[in-house]
N, C-alpha and C. Protein backbone atom coordinates (compact mmCIF):
# COMPACT_ATOMS: atom_id res chain seq x y z
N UNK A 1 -32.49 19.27 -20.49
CA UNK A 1 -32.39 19.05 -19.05
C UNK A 1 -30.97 18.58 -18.72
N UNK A 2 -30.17 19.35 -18.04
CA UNK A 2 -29.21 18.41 -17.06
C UNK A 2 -28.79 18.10 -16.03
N UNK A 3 -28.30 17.03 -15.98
CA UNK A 3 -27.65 16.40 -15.04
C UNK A 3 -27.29 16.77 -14.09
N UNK A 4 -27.96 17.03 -12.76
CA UNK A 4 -26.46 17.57 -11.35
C UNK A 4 -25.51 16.41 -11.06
N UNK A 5 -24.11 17.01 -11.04
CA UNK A 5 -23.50 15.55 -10.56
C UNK A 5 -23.58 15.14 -8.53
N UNK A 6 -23.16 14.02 -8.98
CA UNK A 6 -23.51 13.64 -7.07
C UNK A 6 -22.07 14.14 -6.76
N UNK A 7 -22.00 13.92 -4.96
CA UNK A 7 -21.73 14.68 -4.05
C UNK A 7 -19.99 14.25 -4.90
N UNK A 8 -19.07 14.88 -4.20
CA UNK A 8 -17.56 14.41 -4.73
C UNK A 8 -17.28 13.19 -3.83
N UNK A 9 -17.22 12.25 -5.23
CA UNK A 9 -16.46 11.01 -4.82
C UNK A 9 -15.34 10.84 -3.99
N UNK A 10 -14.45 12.19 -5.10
CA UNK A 10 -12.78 12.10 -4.20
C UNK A 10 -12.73 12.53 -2.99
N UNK A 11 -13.57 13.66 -2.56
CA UNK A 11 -13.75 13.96 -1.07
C UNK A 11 -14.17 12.75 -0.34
N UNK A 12 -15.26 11.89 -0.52
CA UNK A 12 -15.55 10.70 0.08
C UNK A 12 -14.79 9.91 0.40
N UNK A 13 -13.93 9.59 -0.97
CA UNK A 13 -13.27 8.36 -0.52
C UNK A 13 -11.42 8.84 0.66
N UNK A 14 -11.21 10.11 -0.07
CA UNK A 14 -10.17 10.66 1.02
C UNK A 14 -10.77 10.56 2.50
N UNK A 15 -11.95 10.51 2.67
CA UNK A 15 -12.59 10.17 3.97
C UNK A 15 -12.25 9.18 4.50
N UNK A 16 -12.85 8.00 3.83
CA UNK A 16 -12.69 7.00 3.75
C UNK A 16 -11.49 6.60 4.35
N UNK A 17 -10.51 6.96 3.32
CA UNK A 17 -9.06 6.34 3.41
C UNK A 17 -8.46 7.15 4.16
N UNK A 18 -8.73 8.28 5.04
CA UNK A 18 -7.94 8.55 6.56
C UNK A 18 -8.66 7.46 7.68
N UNK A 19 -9.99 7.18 7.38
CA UNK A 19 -10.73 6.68 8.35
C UNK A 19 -9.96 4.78 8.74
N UNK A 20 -9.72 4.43 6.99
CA UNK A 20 -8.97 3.32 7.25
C UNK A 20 -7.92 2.80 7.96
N UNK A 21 -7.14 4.54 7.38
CA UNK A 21 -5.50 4.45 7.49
C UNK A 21 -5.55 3.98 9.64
N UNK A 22 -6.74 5.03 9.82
CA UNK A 22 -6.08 5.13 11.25
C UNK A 22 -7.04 3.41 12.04
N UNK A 23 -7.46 3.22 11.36
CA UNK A 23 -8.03 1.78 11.49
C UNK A 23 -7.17 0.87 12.10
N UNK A 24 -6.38 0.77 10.84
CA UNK A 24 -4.89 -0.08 10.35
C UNK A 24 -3.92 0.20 11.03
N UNK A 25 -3.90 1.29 11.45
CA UNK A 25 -2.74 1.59 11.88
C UNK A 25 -2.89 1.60 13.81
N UNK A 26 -4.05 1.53 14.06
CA UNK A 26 -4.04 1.28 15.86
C UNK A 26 -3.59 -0.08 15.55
N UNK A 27 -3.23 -1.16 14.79
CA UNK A 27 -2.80 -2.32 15.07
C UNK A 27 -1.65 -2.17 14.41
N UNK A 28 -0.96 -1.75 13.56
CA UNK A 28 0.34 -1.52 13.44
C UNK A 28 1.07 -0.74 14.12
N UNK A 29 0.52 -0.12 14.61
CA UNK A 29 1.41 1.02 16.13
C UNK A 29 2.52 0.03 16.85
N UNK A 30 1.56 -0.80 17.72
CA UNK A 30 2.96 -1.65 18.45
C UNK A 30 4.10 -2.12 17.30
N UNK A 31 4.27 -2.54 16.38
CA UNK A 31 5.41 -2.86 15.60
C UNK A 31 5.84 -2.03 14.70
N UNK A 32 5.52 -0.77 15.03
CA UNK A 32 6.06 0.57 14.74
C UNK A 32 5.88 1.10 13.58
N UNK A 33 4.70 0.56 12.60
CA UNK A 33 4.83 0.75 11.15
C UNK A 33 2.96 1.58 10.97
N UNK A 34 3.47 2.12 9.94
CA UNK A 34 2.39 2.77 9.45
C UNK A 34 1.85 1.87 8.50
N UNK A 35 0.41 2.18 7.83
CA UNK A 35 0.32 0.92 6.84
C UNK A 35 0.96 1.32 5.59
N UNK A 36 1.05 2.65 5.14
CA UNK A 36 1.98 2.28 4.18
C UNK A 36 3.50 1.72 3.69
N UNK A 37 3.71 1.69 4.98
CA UNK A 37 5.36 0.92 4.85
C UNK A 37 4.87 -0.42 4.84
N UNK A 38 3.51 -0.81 5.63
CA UNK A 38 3.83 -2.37 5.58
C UNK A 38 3.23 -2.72 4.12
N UNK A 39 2.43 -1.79 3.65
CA UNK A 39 2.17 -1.85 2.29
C UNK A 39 3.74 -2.08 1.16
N UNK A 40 4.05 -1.33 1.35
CA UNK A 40 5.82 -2.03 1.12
C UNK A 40 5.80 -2.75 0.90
N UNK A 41 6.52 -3.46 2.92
CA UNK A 41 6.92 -4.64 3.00
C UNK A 41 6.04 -5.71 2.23
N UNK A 42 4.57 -5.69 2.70
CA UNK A 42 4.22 -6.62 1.76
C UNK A 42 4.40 -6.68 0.48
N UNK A 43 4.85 -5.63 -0.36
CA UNK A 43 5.12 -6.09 -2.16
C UNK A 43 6.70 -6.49 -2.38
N UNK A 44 7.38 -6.81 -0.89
CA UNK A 44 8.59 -7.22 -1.38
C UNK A 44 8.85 -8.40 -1.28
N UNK A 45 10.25 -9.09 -1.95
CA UNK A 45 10.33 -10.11 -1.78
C UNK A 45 11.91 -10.55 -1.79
N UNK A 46 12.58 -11.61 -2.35
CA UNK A 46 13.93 -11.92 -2.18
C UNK A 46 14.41 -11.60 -3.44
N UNK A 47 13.35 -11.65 -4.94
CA UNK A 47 13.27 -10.77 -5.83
C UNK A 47 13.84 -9.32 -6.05
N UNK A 48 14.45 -8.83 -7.19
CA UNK A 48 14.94 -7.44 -6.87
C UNK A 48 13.88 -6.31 -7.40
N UNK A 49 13.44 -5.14 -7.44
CA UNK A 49 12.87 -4.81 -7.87
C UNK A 49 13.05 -3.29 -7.89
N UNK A 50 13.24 -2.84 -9.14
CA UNK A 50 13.31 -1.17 -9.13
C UNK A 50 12.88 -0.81 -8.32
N UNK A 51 13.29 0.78 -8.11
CA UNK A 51 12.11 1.95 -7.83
C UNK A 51 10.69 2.06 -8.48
N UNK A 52 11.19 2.43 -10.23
CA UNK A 52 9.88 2.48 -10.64
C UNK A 52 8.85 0.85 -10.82
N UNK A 53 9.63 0.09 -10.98
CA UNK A 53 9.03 -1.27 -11.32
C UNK A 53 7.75 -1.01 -9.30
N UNK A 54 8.27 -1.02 -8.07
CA UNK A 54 7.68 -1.24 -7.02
C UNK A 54 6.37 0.14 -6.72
N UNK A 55 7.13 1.16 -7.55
CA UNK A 55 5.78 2.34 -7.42
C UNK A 55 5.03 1.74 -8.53
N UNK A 56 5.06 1.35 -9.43
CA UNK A 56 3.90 0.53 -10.58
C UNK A 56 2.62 0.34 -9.58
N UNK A 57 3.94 -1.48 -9.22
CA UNK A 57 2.73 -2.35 -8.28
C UNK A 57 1.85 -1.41 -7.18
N UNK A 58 2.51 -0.92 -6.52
CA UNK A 58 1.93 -0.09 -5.80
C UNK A 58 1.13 1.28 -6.00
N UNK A 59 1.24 1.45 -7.11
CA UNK A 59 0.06 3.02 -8.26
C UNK A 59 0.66 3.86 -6.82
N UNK A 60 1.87 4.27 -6.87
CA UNK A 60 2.29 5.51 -6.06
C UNK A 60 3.63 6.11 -6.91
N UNK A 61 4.02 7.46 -6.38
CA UNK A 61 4.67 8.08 -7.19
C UNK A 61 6.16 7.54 -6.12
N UNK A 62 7.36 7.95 -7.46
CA UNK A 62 8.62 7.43 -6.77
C UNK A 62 8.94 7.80 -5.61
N UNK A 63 8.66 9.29 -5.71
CA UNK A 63 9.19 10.54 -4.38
C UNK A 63 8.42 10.02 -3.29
N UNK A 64 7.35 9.56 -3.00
CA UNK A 64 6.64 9.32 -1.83
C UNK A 64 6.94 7.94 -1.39
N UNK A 65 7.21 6.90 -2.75
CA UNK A 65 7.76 5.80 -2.45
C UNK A 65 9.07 6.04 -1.54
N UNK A 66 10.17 6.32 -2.25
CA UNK A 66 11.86 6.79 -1.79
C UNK A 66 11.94 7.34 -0.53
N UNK A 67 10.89 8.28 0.24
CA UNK A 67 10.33 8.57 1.55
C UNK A 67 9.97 7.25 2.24
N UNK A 68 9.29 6.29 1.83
CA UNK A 68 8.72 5.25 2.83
C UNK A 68 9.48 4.05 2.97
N UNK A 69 10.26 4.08 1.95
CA UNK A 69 11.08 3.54 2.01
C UNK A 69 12.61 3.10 2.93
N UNK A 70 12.91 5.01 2.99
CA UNK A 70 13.58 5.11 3.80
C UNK A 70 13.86 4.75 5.36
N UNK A 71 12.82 4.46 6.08
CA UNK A 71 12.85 3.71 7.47
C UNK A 71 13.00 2.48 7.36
N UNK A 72 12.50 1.74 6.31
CA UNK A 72 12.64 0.23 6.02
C UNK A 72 13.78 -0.32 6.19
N UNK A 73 14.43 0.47 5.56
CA UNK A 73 15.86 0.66 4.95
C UNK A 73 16.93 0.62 6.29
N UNK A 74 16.88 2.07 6.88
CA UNK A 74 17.49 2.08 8.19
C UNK A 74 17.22 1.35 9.38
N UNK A 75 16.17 0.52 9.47
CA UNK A 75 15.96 -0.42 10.49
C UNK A 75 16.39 -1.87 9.34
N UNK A 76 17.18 -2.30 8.67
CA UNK A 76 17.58 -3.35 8.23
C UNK A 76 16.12 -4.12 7.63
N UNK A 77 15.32 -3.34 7.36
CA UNK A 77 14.27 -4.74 6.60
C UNK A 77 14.30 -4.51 5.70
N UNK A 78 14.50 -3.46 4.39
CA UNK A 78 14.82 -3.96 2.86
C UNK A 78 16.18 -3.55 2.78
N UNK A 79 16.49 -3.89 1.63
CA UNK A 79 18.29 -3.50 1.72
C UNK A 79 17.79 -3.39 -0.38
N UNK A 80 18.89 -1.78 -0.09
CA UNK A 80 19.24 -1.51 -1.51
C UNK A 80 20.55 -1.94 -1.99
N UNK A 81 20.55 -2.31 -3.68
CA UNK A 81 21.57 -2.56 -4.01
C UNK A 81 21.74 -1.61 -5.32
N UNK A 82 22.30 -1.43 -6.09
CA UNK A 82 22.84 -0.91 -7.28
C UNK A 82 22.44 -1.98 -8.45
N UNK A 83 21.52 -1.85 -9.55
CA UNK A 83 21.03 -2.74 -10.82
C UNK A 83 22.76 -2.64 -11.72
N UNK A 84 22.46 -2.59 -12.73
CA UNK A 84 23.57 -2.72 -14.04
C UNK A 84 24.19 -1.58 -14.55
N UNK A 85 22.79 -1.02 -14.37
CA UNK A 85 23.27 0.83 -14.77
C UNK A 85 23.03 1.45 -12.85
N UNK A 86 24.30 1.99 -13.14
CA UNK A 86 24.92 2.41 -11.51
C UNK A 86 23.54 3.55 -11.27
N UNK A 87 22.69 3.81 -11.65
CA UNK A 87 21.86 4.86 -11.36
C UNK A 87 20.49 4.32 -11.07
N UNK A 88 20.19 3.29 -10.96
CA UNK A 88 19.31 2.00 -10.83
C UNK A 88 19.62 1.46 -9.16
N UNK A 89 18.33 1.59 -8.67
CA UNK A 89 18.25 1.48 -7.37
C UNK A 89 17.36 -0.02 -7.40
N UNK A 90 17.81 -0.94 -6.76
CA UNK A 90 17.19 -2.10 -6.17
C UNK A 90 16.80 -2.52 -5.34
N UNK A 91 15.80 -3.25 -4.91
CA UNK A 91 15.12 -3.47 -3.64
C UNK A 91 14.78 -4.47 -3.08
N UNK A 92 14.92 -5.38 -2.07
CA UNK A 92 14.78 -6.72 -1.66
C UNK A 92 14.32 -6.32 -0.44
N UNK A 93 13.66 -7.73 0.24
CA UNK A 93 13.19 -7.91 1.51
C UNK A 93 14.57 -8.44 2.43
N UNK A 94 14.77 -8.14 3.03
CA UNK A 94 16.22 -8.89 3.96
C UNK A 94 15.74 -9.62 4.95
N UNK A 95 16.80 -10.74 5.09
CA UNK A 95 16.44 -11.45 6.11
C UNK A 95 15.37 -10.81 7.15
N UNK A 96 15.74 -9.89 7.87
CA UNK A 96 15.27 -9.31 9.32
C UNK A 96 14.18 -8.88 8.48
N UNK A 97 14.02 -8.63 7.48
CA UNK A 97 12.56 -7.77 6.86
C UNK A 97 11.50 -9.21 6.78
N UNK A 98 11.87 -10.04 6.38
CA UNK A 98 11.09 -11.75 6.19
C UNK A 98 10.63 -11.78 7.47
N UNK A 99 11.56 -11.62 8.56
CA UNK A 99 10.71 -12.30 10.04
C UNK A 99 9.98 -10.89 10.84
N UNK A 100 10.21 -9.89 10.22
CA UNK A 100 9.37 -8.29 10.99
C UNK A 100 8.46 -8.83 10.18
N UNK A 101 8.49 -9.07 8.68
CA UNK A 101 7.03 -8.95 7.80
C UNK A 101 6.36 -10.03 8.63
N UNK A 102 6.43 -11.05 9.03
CA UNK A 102 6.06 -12.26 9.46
C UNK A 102 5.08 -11.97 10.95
N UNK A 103 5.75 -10.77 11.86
CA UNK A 103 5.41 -10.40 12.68
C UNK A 103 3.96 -9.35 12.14
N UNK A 104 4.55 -8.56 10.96
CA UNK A 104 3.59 -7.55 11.20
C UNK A 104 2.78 -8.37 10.35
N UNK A 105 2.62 -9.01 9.83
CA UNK A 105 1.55 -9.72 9.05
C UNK A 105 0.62 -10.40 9.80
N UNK A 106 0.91 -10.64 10.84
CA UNK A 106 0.20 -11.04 12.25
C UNK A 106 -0.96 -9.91 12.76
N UNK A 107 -0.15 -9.06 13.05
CA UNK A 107 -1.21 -7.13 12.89
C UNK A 107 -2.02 -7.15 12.49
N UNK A 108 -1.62 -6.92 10.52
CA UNK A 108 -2.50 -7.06 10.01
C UNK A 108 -3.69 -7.89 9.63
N UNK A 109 -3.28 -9.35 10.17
CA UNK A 109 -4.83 -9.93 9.71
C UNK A 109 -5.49 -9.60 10.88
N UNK A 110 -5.04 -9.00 11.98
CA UNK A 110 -5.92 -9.00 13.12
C UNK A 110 -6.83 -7.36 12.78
N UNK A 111 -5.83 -6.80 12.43
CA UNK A 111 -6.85 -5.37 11.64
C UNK A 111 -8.09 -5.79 10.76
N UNK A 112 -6.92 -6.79 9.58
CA UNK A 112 -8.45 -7.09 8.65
C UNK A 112 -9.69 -7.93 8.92
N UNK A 113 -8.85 -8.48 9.87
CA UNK A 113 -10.60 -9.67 10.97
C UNK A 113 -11.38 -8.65 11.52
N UNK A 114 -10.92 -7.26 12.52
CA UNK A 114 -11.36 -6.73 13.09
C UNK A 114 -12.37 -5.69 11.55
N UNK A 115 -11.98 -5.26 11.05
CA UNK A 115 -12.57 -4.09 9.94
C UNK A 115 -13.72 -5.23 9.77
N UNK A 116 -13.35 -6.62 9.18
CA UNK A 116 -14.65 -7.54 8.72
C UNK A 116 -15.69 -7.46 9.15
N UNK A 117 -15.15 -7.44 10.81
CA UNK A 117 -16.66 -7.99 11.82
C UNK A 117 -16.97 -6.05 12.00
N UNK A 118 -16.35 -4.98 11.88
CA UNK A 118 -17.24 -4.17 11.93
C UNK A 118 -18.02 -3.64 10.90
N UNK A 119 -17.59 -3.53 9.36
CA UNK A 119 -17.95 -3.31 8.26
C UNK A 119 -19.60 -4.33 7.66
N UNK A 120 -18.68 -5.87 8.50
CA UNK A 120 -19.73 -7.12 7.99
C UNK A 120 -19.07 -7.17 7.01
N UNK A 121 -18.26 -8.72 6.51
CA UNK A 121 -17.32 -9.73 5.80
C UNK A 121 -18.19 -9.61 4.65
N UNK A 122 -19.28 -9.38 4.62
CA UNK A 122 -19.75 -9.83 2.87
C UNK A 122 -19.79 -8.18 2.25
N UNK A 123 -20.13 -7.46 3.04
CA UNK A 123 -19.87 -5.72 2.57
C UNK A 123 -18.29 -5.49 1.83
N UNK A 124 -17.64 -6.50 2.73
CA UNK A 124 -16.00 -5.96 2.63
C UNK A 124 -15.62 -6.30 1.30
N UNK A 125 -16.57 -7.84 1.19
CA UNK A 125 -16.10 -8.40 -0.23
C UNK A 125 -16.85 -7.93 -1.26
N UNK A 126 -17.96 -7.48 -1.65
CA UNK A 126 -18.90 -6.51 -2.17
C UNK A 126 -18.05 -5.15 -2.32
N UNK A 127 -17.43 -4.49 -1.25
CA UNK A 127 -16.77 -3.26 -1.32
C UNK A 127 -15.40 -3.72 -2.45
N UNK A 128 -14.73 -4.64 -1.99
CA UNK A 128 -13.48 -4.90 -2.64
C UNK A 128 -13.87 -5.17 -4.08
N UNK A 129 -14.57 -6.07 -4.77
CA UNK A 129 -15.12 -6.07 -6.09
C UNK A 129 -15.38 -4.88 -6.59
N UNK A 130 -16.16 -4.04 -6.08
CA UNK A 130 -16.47 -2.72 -6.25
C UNK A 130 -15.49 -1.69 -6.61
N UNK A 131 -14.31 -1.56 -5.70
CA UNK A 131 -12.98 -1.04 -5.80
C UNK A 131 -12.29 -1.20 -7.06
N UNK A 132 -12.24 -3.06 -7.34
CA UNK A 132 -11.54 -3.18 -7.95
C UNK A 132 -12.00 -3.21 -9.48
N UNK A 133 -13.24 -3.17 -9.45
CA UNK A 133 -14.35 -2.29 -11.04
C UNK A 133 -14.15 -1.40 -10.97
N UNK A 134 -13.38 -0.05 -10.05
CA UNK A 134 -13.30 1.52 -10.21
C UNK A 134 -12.18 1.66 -10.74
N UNK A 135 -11.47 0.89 -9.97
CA UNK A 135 -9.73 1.10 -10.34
C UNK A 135 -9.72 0.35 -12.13
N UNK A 136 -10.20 -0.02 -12.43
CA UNK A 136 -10.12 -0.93 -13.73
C UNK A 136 -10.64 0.13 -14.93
N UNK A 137 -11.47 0.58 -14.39
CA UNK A 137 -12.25 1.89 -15.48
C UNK A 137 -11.75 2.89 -15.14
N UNK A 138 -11.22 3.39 -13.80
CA UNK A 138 -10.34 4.61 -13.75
C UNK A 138 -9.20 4.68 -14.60
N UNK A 139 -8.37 3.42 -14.56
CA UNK A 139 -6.75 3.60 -15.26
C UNK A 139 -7.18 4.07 -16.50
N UNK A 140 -8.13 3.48 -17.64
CA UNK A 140 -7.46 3.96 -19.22
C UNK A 140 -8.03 5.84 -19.17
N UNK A 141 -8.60 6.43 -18.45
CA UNK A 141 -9.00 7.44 -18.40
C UNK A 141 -7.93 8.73 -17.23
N UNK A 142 -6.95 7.81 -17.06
CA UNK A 142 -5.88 9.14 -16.92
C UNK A 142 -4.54 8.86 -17.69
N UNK A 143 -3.95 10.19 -17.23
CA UNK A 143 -2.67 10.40 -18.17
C UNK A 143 -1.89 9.07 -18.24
N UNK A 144 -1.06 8.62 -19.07
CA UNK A 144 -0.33 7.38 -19.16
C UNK A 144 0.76 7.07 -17.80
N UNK A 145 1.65 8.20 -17.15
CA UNK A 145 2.01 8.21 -16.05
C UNK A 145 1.88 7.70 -14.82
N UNK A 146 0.40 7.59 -14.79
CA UNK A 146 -0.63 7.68 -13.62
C UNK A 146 -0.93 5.93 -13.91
């Protein structure tokens, strides 16, 4: 006898995560950011931090990073510098990036209060545990890259 598998996860959760994105992002609109830039901003700091070292933290690839990056950049909230080896790109939060993050961090808890009370706060935290048991058993089961 076998097994049918259930419906596709990855289709689901790509659901999911447009359904979020645009969640998140009716409250990041006024301060002009999408959530993945403030996803960024939030992993930066006064700290320097590669390219690849910040796509790690963030499980994203460089090229899509180096894209989101780029507006950060030209509106003065991270500032690149040059590491040791001249081919080494560095990354900090800048002043003006500390008090925008400060602003948009404001946004966002008002997104994540708002998702709470529609989802229900104990689902969210149930969901997040959940997530973070997928992501834990997903990593040793792809390529080392990934």
């Amino acid at each position: 006898m076998s097994v049918e598998p259930l419906p596709c996860t990855g289709a689901r959760l790509r659901r999911l995560t447009r359904r979020m994105t645009v969640f998140y992002e009716q409250y990041l609109r006024s301060v002009g950011l999408r959530l993945t830039q403030y996803s960024v901003l939030a992993h930066l700091s006064e700290v320097p931090q590669s390219l690849l070292e910040l796509a790690a933290r963030l499980e994203t690839d460089r090229t899509t990073l180096s894209r989101g990056l780029r507006p950060l950049i030209a509106n003065g909230w991270v500032s690149e510098m040059r590491g040791a080896d001249a081919r080494q790109h560095l990354f900090v939060l800048s002043a003006e990036g500390f008090a925008f993050r400060a602003l948009a961090d404001a946004h966002w808890r008002e997104a994540q209060l708002a998702l709470e009370d529609v989802l229900d706060r104990e689902f969210v935290e149930d969901f997040h545990e959940s997530l973070e048991r997928a992501l834990i058993r997903l990593k040793p089961a792809l390529p080392e890259e990934n």
